[in-house]
PDB file of N, CA and C in Angstrom:
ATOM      1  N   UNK A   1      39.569-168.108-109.990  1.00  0.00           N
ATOM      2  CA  UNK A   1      38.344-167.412-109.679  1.00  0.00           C
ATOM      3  C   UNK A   1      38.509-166.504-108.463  1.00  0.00           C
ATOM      4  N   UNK A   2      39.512-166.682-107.544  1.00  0.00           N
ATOM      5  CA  UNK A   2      39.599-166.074-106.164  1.00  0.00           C
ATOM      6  C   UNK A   2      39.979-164.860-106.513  1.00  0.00           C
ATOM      7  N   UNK A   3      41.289-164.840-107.479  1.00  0.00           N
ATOM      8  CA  UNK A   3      42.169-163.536-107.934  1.00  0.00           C
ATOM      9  C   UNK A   3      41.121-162.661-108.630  1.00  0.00           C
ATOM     10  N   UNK A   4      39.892-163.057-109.627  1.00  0.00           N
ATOM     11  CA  UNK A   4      39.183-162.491-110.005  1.00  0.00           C
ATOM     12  C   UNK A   4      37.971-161.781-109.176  1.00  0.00           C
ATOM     13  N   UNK A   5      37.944-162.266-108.326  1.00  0.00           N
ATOM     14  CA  UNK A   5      36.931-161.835-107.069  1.00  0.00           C
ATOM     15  C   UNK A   5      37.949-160.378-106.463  1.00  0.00           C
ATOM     16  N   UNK A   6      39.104-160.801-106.308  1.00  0.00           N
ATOM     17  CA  UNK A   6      39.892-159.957-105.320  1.00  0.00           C
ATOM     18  C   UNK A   6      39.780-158.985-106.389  1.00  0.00           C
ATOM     19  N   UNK A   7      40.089-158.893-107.624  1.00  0.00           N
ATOM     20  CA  UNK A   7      39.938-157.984-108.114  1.00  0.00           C
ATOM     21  C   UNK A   7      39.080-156.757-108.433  1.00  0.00           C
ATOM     22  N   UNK A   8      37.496-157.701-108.526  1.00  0.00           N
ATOM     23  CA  UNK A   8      36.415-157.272-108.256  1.00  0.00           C
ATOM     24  C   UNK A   8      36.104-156.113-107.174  1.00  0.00           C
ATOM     25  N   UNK A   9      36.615-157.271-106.077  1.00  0.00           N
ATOM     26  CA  UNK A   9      36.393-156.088-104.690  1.00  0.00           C
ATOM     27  C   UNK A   9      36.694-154.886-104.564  1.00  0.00           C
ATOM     28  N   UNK A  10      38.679-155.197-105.019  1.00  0.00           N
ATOM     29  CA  UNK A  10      39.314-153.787-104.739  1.00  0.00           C
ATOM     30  C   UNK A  10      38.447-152.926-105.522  1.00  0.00           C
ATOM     31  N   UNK A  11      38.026-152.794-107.133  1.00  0.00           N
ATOM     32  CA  UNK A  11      37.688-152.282-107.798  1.00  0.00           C
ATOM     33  C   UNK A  11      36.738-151.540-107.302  1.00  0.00           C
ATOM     34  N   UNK A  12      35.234-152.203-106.620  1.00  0.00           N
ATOM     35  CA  UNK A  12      34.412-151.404-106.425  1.00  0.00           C
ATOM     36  C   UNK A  12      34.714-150.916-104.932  1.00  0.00           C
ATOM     37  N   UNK A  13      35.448-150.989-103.858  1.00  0.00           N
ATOM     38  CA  UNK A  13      36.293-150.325-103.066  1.00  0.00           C
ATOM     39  C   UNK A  13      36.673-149.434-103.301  1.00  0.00           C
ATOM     40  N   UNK A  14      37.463-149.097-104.684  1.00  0.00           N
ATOM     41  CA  UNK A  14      38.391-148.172-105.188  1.00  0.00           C
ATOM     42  C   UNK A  14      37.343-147.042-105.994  1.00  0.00           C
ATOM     43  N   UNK A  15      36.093-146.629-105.674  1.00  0.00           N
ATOM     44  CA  UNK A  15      35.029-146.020-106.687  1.00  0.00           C
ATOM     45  C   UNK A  15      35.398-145.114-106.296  1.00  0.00           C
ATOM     46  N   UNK A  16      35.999-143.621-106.767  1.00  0.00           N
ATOM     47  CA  UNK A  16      35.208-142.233-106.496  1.00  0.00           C
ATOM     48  C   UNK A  16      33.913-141.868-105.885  1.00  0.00           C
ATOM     49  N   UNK A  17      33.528-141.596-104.801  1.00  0.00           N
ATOM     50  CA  UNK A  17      31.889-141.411-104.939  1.00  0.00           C
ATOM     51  C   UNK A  17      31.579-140.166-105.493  1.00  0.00           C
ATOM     52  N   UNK A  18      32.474-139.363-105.306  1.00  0.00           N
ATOM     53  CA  UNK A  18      31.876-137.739-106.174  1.00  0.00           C
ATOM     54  C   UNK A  18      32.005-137.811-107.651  1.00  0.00           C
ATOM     55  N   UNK A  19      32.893-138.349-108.271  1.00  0.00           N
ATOM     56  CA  UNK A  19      32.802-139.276-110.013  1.00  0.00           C
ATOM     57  C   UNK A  19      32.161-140.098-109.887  1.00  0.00           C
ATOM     58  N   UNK A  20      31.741-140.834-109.164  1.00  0.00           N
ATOM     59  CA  UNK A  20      30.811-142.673-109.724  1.00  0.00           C
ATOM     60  C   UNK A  20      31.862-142.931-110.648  1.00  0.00           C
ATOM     61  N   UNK A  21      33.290-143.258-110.661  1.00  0.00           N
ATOM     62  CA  UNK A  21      34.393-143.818-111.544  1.00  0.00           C
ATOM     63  C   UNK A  21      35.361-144.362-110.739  1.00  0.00           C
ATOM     64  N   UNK A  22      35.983-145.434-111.047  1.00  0.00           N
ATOM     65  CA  UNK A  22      36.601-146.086-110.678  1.00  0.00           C
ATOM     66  C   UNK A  22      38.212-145.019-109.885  1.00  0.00           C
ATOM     67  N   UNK A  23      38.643-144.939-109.216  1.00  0.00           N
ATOM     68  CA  UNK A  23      39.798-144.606-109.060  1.00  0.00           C
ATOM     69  C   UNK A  23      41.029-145.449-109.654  1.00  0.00           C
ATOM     70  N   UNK A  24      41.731-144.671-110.280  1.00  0.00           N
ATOM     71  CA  UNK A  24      42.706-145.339-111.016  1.00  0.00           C
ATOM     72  C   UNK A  24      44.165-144.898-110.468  1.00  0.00           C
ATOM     73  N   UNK A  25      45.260-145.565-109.640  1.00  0.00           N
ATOM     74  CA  UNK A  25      46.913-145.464-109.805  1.00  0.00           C
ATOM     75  C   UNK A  25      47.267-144.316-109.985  1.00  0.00           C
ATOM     76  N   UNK A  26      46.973-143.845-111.736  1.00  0.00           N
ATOM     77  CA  UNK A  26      47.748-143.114-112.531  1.00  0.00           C
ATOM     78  C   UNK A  26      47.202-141.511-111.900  1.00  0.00           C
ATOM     79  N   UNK A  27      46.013-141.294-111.269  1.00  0.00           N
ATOM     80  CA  UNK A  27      44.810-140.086-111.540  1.00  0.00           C
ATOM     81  C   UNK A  27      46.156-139.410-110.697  1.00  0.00           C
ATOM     82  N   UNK A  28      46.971-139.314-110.019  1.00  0.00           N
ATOM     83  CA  UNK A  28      47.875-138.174-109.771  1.00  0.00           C
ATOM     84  C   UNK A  28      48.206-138.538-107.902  1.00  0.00           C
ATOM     85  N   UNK A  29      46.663-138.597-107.411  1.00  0.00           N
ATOM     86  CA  UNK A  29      46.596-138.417-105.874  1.00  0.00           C
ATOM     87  C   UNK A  29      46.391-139.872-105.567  1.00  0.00           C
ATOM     88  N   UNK A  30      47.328-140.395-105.170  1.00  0.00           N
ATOM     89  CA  UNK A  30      46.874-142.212-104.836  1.00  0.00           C
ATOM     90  C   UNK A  30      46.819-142.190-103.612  1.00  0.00           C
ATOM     91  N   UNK A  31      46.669-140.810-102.803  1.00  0.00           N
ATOM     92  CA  UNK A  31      46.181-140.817-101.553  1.00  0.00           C
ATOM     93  C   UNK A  31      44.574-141.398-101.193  1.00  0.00           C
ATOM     94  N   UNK A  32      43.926-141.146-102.264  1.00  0.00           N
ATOM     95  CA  UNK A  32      42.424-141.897-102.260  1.00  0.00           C
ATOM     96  C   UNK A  32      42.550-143.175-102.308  1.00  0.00           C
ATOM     97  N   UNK A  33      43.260-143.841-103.035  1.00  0.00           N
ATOM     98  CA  UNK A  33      42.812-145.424-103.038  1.00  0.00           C
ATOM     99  C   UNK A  33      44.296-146.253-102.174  1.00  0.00           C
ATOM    100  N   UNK A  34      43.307-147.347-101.751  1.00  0.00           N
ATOM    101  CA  UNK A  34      43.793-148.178-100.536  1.00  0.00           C
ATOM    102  C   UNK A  34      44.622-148.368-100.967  1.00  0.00           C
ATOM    103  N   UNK A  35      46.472-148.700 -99.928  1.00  0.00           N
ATOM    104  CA  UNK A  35      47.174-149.645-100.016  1.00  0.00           C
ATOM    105  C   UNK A  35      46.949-151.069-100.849  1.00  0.00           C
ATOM    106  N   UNK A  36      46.095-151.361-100.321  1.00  0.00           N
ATOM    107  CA  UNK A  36      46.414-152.847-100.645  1.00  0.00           C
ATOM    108  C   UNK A  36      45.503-153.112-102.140  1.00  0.00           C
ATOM    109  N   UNK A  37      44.662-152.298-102.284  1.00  0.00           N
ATOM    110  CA  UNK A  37      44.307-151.558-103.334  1.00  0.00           C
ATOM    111  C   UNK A  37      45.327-151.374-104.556  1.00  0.00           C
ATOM    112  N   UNK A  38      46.025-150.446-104.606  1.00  0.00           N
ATOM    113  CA  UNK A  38      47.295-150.206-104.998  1.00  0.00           C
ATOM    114  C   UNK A  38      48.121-151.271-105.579  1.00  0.00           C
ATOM    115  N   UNK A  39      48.423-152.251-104.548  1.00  0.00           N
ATOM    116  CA  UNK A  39      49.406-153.091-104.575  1.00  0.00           C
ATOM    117  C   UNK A  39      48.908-154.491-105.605  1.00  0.00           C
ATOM    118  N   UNK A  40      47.394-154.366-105.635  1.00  0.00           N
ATOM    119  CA  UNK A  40      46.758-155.223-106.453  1.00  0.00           C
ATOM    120  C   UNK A  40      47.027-154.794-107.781  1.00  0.00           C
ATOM    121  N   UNK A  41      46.519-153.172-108.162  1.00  0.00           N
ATOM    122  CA  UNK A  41      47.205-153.050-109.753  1.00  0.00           C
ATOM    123  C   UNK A  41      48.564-153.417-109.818  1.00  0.00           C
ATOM    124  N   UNK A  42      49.498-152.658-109.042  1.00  0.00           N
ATOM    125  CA  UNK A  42      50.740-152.791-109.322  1.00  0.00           C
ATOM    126  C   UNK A  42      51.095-153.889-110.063  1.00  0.00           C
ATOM    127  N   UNK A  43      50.433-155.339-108.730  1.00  0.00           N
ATOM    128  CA  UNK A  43      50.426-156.747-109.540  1.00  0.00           C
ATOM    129  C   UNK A  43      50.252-157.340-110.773  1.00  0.00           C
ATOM    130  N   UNK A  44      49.086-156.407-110.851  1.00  0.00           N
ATOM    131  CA  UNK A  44      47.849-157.218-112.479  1.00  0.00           C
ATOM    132  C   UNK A  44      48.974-156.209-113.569  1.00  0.00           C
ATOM    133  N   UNK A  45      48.544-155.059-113.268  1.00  0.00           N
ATOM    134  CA  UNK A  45      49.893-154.322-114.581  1.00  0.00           C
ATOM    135  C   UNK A  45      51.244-155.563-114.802  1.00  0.00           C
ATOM    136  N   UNK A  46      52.452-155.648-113.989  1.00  0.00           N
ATOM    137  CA  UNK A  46      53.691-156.417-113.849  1.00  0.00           C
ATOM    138  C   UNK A  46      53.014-157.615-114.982  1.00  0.00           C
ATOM    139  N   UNK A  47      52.045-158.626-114.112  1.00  0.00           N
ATOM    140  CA  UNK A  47      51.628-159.990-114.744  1.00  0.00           C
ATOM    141  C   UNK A  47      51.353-159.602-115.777  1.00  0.00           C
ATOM    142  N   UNK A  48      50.757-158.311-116.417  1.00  0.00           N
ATOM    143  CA  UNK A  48      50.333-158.094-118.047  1.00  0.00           C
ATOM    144  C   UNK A  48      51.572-158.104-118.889  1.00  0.00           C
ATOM    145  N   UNK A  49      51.962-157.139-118.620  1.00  0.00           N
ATOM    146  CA  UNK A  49      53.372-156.464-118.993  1.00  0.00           C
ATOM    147  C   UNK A  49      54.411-158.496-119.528  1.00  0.00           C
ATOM    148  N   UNK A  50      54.172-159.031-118.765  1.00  0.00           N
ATOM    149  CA  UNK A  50      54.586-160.531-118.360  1.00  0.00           C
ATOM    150  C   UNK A  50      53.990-160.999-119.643  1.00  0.00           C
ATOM    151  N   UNK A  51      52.445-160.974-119.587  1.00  0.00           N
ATOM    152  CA  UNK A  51      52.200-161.814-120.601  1.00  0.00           C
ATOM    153  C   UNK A  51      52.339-161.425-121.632  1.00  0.00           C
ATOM    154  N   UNK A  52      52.413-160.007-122.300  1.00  0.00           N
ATOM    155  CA  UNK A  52      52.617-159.261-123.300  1.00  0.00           C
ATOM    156  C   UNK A  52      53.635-159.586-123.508  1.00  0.00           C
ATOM    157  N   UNK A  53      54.762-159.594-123.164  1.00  0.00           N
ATOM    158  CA  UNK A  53      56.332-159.868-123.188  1.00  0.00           C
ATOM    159  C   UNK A  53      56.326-161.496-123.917  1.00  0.00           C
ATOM    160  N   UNK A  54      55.509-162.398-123.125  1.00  0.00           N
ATOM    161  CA  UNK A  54      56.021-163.581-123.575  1.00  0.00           C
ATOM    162  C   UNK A  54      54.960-164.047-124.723  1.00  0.00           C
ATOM    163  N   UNK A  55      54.269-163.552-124.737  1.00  0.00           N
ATOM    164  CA  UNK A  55      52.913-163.899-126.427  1.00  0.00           C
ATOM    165  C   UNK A  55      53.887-163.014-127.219  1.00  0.00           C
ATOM    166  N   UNK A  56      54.312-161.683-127.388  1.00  0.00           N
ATOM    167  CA  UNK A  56      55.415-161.312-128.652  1.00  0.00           C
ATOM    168  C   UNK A  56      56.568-162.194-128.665  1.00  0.00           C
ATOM    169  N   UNK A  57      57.053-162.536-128.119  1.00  0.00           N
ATOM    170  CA  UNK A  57      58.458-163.441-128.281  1.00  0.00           C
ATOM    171  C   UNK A  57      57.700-164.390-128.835  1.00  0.00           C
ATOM    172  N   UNK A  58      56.884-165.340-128.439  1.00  0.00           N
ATOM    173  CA  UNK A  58      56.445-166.090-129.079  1.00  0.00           C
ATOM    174  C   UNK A  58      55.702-165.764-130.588  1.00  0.00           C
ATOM    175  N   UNK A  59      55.366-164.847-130.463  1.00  0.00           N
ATOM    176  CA  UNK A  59      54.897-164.704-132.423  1.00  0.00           C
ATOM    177  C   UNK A  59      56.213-164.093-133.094  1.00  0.00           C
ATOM    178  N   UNK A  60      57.202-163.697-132.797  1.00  0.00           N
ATOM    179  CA  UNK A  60      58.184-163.154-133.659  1.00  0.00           C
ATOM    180  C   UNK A  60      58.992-165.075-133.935  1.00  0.00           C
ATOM    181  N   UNK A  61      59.370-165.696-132.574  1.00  0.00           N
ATOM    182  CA  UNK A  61      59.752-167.022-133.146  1.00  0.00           C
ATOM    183  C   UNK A  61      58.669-167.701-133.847  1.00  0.00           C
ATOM    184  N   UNK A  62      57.943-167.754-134.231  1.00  0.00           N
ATOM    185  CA  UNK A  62      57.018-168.188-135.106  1.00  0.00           C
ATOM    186  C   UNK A  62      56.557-167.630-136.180  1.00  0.00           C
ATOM    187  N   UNK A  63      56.890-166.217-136.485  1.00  0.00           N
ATOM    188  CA  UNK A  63      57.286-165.618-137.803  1.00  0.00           C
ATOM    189  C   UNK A  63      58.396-165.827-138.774  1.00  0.00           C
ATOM    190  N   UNK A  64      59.725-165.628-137.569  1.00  0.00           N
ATOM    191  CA  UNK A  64      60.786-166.198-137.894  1.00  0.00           C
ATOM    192  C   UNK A  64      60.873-167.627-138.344  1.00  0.00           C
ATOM    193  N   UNK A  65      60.263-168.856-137.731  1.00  0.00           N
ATOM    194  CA  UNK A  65      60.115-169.890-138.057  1.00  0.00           C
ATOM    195  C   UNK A  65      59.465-170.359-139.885  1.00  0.00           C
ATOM    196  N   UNK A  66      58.076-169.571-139.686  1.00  0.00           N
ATOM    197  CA  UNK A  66      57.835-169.418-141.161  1.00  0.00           C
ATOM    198  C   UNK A  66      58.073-169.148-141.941  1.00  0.00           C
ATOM    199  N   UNK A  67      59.354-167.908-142.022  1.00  0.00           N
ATOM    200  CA  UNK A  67      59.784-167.280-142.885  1.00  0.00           C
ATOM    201  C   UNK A  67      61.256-168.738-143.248  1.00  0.00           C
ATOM    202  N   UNK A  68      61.808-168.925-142.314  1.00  0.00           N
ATOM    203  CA  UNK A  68      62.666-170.127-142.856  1.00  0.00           C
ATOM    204  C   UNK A  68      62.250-171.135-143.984  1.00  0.00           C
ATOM    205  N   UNK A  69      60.955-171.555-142.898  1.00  0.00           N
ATOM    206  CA  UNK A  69      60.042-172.418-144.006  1.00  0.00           C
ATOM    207  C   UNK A  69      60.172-172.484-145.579  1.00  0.00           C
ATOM    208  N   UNK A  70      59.281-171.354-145.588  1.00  0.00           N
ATOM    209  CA  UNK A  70      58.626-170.756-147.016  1.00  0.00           C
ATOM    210  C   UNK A  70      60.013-170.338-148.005  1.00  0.00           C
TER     211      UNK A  70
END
């Protein structure tokens, strides 16, 4: 729940006020949004990237598995 809070924060920290939109990493100028800001996506992207990585390995061995099966 803490990591989800922190996330929260940076987020509305990280607003454009002349868009009312979130500032995002990618928008070109990451001179607008905070360091530590920053360093929070960096995180959550990596950990995705992480879990994406290990839920496909896991359904291809379990495709593979079935296909033995059957």
């Amino acid at each position: 729940m803490a990591g989800y809070r922190l996330v929260l924060e940076v987020r509305l920290t990280a607003v454009d006020p002349a868009l009312q939109r979130p500032a995002a990493p990618d928008d070109g100028d990451s001179s607008r949004i905070p360091a530590d800001a920053q360093a929070v996506f960096a995180d959550y992207r990596a950990r995705t990237r992480e879990t994406a990585s290990v839920i496909q390995d896991a359904t291809i061995r379990r495709a593979r598995a079935e296909r033995a099966v059957a």
